[in-house]
PDB file of N, CA and C in Angstrom:
ATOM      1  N   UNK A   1       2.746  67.152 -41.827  1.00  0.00           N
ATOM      2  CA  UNK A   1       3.239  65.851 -41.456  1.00  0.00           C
ATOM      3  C   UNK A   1       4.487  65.972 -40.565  1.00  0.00           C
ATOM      4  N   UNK A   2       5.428  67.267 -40.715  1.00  0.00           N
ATOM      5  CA  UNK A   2       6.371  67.226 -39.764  1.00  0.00           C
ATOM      6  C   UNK A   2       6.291  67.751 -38.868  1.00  0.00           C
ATOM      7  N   UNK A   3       5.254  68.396 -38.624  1.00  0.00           N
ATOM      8  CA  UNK A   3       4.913  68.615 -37.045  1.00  0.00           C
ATOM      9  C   UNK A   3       4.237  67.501 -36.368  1.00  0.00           C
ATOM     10  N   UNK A   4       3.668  66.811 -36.948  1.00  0.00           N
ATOM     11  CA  UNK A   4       2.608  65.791 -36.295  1.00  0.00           C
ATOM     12  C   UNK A   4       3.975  64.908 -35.873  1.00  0.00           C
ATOM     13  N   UNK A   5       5.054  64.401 -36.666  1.00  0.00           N
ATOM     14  CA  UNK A   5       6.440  63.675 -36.783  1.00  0.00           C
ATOM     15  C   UNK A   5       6.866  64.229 -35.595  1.00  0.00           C
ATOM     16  N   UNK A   6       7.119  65.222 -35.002  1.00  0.00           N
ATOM     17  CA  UNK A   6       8.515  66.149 -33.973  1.00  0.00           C
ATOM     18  C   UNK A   6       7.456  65.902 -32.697  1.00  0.00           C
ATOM     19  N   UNK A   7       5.722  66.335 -32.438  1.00  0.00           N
ATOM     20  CA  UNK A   7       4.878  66.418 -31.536  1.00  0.00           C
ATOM     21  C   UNK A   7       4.681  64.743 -31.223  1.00  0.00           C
ATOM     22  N   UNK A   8       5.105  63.800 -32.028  1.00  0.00           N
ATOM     23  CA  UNK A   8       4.496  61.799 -31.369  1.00  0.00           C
ATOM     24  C   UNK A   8       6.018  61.862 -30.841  1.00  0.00           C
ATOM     25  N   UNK A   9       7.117  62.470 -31.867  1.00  0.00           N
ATOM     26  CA  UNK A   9       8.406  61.916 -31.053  1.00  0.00           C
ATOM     27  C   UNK A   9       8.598  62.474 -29.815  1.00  0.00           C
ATOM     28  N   UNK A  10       8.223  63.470 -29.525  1.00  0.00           N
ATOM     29  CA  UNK A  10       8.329  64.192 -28.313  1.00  0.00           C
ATOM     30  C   UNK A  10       7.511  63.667 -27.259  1.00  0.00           C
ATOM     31  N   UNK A  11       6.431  62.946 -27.438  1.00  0.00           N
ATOM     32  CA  UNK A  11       5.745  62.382 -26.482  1.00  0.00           C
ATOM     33  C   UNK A  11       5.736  60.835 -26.385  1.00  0.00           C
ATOM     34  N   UNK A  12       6.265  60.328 -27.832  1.00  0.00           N
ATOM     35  CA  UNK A  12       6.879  58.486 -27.223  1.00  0.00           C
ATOM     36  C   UNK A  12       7.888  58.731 -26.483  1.00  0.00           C
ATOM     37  N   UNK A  13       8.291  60.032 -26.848  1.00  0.00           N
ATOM     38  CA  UNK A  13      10.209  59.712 -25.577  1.00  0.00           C
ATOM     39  C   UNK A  13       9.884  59.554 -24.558  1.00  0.00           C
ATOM     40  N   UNK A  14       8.416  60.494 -23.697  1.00  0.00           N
ATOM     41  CA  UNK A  14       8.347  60.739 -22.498  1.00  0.00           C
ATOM     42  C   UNK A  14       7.216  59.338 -21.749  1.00  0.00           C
ATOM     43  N   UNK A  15       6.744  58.753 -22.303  1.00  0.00           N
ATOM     44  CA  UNK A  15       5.776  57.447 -22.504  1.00  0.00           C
ATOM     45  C   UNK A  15       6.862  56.459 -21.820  1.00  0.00           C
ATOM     46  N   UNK A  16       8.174  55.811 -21.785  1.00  0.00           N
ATOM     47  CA  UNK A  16       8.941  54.880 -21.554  1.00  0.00           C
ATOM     48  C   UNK A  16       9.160  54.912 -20.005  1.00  0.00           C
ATOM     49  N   UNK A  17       9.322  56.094 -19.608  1.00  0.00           N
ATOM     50  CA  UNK A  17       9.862  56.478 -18.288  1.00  0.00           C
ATOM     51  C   UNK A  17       8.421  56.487 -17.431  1.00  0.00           C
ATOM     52  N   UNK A  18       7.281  56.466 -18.149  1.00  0.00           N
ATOM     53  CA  UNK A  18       6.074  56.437 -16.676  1.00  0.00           C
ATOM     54  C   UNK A  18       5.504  55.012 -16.973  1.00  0.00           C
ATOM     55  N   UNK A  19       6.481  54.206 -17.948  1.00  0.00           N
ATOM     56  CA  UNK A  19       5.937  52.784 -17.385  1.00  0.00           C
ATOM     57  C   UNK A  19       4.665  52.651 -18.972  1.00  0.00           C
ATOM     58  N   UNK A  20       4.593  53.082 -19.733  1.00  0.00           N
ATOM     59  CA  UNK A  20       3.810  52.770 -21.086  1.00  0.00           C
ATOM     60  C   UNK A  20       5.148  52.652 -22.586  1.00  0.00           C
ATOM     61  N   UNK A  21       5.977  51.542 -22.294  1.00  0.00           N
ATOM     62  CA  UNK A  21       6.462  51.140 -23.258  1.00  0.00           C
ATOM     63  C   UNK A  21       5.821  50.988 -24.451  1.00  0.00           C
ATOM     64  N   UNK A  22       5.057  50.005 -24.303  1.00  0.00           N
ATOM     65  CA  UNK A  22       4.434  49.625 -25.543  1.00  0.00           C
ATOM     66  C   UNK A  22       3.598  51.057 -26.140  1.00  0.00           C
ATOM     67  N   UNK A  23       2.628  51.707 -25.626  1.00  0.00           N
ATOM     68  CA  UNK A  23       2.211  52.911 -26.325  1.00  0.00           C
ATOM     69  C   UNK A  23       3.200  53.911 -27.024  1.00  0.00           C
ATOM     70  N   UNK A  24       4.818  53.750 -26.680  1.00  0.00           N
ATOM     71  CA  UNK A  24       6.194  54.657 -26.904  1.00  0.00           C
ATOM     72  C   UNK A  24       6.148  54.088 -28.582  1.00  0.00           C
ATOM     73  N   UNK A  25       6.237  52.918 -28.132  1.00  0.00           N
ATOM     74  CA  UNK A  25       6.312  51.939 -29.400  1.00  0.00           C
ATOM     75  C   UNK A  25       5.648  52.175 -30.958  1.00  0.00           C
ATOM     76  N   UNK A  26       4.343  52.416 -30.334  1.00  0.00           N
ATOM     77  CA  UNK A  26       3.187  52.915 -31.089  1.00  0.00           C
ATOM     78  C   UNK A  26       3.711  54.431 -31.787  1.00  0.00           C
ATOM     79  N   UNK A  27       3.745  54.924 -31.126  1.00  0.00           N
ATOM     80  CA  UNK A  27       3.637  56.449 -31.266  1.00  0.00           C
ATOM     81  C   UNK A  27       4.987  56.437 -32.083  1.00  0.00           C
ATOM     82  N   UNK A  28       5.494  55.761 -31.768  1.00  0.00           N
ATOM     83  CA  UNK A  28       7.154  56.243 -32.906  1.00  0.00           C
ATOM     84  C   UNK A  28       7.267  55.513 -33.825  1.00  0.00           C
ATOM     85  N   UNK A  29       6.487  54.454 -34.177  1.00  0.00           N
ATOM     86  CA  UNK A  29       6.049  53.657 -35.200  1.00  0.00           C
ATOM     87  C   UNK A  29       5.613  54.921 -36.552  1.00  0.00           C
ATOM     88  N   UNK A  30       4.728  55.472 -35.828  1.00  0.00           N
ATOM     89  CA  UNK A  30       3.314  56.473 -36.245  1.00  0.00           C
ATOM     90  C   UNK A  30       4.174  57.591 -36.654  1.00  0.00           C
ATOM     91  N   UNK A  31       5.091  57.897 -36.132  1.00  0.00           N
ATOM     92  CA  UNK A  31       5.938  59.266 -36.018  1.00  0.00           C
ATOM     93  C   UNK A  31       7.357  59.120 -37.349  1.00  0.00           C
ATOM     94  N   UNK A  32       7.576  57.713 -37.028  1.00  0.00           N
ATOM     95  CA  UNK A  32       8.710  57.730 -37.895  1.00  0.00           C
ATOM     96  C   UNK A  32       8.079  57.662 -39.467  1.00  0.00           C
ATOM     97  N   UNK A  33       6.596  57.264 -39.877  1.00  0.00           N
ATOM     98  CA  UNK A  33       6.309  57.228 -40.940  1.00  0.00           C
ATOM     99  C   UNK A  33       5.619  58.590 -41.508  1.00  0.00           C
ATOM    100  N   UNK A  34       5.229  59.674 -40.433  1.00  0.00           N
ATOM    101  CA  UNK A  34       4.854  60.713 -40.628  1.00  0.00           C
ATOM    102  C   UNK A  34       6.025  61.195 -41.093  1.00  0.00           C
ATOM    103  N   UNK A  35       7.136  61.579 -40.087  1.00  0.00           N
ATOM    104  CA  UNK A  35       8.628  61.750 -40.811  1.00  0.00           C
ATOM    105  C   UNK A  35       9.198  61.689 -41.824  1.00  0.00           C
ATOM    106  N   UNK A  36       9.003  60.556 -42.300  1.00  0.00           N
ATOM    107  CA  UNK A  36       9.209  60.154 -43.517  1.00  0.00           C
ATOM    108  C   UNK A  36       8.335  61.055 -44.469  1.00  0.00           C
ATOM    109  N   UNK A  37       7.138  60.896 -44.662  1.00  0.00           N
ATOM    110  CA  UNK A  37       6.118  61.360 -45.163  1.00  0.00           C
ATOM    111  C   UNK A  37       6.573  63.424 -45.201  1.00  0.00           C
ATOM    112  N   UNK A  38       6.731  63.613 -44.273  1.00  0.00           N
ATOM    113  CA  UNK A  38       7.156  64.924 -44.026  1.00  0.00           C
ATOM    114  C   UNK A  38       7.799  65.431 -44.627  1.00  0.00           C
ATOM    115  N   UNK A  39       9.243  64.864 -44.960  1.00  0.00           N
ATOM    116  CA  UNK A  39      10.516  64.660 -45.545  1.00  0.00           C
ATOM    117  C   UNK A  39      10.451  65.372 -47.462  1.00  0.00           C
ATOM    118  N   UNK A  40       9.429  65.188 -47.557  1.00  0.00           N
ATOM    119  CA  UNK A  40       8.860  66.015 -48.961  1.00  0.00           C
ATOM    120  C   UNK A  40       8.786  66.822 -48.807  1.00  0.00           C
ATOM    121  N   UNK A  41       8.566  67.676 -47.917  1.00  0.00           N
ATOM    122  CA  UNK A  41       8.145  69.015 -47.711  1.00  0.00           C
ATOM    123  C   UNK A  41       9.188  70.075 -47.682  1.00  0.00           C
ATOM    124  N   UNK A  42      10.176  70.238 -48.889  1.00  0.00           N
ATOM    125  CA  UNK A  42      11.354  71.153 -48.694  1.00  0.00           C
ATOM    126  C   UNK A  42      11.781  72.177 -47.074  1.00  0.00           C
ATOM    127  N   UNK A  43      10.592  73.064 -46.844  1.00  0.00           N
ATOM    128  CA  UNK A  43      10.634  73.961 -45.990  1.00  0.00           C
ATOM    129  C   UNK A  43      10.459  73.152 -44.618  1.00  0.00           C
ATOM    130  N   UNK A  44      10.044  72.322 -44.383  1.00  0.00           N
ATOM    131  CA  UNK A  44       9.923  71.374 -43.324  1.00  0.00           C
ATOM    132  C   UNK A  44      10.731  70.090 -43.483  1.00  0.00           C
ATOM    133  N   UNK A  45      11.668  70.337 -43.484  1.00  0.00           N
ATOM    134  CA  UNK A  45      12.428  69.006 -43.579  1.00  0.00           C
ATOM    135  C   UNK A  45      13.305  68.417 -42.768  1.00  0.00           C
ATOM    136  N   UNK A  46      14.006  69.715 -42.136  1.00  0.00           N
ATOM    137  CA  UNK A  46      14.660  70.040 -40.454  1.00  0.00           C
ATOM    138  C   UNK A  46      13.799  69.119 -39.449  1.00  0.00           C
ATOM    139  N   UNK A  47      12.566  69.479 -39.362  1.00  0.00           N
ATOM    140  CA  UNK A  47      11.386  69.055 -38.521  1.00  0.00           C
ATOM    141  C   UNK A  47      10.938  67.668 -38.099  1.00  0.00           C
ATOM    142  N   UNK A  48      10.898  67.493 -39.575  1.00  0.00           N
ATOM    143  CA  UNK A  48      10.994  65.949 -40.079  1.00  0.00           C
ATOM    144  C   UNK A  48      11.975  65.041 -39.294  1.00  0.00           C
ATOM    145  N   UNK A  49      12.991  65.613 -39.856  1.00  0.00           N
ATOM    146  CA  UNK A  49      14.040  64.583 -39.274  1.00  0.00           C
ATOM    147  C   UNK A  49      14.109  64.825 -37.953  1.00  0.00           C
ATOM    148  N   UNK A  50      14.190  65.395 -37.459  1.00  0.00           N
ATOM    149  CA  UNK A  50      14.375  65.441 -35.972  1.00  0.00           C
ATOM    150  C   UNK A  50      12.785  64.692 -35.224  1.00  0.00           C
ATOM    151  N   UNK A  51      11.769  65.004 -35.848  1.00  0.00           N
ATOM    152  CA  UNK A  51      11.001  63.798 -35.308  1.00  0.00           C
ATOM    153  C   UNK A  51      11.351  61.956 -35.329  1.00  0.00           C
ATOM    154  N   UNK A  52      11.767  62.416 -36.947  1.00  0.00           N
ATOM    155  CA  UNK A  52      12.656  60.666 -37.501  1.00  0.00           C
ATOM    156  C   UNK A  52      13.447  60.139 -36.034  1.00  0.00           C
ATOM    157  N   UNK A  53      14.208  61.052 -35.948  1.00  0.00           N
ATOM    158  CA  UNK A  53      15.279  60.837 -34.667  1.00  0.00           C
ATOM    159  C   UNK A  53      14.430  60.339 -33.758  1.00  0.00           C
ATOM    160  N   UNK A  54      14.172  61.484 -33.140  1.00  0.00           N
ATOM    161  CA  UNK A  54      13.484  61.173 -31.328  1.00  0.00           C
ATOM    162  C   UNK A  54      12.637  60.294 -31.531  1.00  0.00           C
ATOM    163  N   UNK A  55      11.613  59.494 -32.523  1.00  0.00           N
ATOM    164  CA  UNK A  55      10.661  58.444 -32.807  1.00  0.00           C
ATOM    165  C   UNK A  55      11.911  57.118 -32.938  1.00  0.00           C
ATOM    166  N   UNK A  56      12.820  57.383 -33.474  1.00  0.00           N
ATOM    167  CA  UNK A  56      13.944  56.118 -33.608  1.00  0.00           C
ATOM    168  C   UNK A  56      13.954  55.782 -31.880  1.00  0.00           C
ATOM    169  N   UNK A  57      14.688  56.695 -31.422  1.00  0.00           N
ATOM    170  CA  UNK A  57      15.106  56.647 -30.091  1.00  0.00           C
ATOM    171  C   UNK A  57      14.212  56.329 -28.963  1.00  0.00           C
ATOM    172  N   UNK A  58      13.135  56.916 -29.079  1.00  0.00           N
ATOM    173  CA  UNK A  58      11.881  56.239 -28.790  1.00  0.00           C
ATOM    174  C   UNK A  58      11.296  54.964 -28.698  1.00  0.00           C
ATOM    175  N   UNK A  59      11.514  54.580 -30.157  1.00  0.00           N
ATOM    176  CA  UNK A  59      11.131  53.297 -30.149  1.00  0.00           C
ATOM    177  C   UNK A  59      11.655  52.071 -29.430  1.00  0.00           C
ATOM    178  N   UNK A  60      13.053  52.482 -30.045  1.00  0.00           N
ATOM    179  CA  UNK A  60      14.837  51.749 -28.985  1.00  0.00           C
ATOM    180  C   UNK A  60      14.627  51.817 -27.347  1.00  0.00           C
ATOM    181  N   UNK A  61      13.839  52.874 -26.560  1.00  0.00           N
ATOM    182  CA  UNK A  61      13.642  53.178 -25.361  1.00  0.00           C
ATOM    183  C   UNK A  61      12.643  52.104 -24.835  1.00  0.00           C
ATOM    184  N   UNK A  62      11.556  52.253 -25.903  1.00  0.00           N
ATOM    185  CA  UNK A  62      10.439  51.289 -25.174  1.00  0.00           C
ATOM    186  C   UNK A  62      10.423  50.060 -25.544  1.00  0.00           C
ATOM    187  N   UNK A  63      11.281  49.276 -26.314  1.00  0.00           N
ATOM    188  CA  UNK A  63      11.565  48.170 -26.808  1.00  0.00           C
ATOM    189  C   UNK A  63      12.551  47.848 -25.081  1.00  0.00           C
ATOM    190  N   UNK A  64      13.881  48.519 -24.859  1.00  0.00           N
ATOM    191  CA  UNK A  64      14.662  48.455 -23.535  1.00  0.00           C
ATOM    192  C   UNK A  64      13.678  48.033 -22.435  1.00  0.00           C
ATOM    193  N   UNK A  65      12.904  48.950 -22.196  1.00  0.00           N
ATOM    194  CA  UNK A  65      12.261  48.817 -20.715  1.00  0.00           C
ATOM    195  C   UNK A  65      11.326  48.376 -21.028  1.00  0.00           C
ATOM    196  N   UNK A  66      10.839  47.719 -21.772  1.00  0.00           N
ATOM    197  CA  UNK A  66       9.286  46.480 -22.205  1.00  0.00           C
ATOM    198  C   UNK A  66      10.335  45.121 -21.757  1.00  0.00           C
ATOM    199  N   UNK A  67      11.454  45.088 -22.261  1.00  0.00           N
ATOM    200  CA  UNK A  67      11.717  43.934 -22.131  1.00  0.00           C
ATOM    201  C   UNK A  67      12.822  43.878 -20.662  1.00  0.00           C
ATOM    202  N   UNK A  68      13.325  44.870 -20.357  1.00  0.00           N
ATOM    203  CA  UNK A  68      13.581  45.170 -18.999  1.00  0.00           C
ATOM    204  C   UNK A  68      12.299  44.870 -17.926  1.00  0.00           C
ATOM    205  N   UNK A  69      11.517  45.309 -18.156  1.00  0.00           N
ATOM    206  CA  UNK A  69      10.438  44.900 -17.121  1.00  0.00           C
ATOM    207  C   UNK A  69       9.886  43.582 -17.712  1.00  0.00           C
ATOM    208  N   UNK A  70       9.783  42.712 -18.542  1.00  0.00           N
ATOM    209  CA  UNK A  70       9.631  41.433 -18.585  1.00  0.00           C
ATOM    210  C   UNK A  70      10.460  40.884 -17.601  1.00  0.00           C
ATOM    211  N   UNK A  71      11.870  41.089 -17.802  1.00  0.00           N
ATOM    212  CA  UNK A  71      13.161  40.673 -17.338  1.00  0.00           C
ATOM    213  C   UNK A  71      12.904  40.488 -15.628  1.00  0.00           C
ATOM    214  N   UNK A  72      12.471  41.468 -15.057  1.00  0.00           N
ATOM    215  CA  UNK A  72      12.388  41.949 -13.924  1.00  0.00           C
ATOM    216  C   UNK A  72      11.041  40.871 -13.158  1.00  0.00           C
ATOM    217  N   UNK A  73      10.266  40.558 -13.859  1.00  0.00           N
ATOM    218  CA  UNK A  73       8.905  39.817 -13.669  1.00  0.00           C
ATOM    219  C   UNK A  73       9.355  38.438 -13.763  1.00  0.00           C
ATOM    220  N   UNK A  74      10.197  37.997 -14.748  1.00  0.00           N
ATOM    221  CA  UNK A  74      10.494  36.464 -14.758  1.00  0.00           C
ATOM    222  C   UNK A  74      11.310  36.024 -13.132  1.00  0.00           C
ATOM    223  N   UNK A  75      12.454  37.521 -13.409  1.00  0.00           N
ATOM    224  CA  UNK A  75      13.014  36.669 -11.885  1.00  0.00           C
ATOM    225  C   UNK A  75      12.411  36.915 -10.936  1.00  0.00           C
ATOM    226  N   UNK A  76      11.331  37.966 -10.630  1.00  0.00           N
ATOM    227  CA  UNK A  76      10.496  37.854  -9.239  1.00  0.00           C
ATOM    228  C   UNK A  76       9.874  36.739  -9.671  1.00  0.00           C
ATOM    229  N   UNK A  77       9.145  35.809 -10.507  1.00  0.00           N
ATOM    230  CA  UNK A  77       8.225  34.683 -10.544  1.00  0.00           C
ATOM    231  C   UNK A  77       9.690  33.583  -9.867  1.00  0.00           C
ATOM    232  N   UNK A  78      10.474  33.635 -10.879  1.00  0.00           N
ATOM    233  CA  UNK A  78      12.001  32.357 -10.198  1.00  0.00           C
ATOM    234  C   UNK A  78      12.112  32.187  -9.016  1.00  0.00           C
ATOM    235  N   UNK A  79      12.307  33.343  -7.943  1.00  0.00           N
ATOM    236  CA  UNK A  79      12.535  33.854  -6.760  1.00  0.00           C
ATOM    237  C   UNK A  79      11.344  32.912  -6.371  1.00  0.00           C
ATOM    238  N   UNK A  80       9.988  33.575  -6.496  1.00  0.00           N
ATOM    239  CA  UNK A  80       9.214  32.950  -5.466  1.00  0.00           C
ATOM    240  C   UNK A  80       8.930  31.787  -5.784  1.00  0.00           C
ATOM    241  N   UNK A  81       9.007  31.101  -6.848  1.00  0.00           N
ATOM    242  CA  UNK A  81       9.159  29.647  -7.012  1.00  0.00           C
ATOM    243  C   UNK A  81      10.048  28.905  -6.385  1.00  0.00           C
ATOM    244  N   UNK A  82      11.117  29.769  -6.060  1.00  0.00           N
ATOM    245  CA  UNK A  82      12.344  28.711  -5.385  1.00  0.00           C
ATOM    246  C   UNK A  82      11.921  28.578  -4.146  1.00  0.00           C
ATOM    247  N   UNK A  83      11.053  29.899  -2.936  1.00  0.00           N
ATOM    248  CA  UNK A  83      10.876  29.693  -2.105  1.00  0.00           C
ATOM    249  C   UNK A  83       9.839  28.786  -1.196  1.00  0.00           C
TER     250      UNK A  83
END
């Protein structure tokens, strides 16, 4: 479970920046509960958390630029309405 946790956080981080927020979203949803789940595992527990992390941060990333690019779409619609 804490590898599956460290391997979604590592790839929702990189999901935000090519424009798939919402799938970032997903994946660190998925990651932070594997994490968790992981977190039992004495010898893997390092692992764990550091997926916990980068799936937090992740999530915080694609939540930013989901609603950054909403942001960005309302005022191009304003714009060409005014014109």
């Amino acid at each position: 479970m804490a590898v599956a946790s460290l391997v979604l956080g590592i790839c929702a981080l990189a999901f935000p920046f090519i424009g798939l927020g919402p799938i970032s979203i997903i994946l660190g949803i998925i990651g932070i509960i594997l994490g968790a789940l992981g977190k039992k595992n004495v010898e893997k527990q390092g692992m764990a958390t550091a997926g916990i992390v980068m799936s937090i941060i992740a999530v915080a990333l694609g939540i930013i630029f989901w609603l950054a690019c909403a942001a960005c779409v309302s005022s191009v619609a304003t714009i060409g309405s005014t014109l």
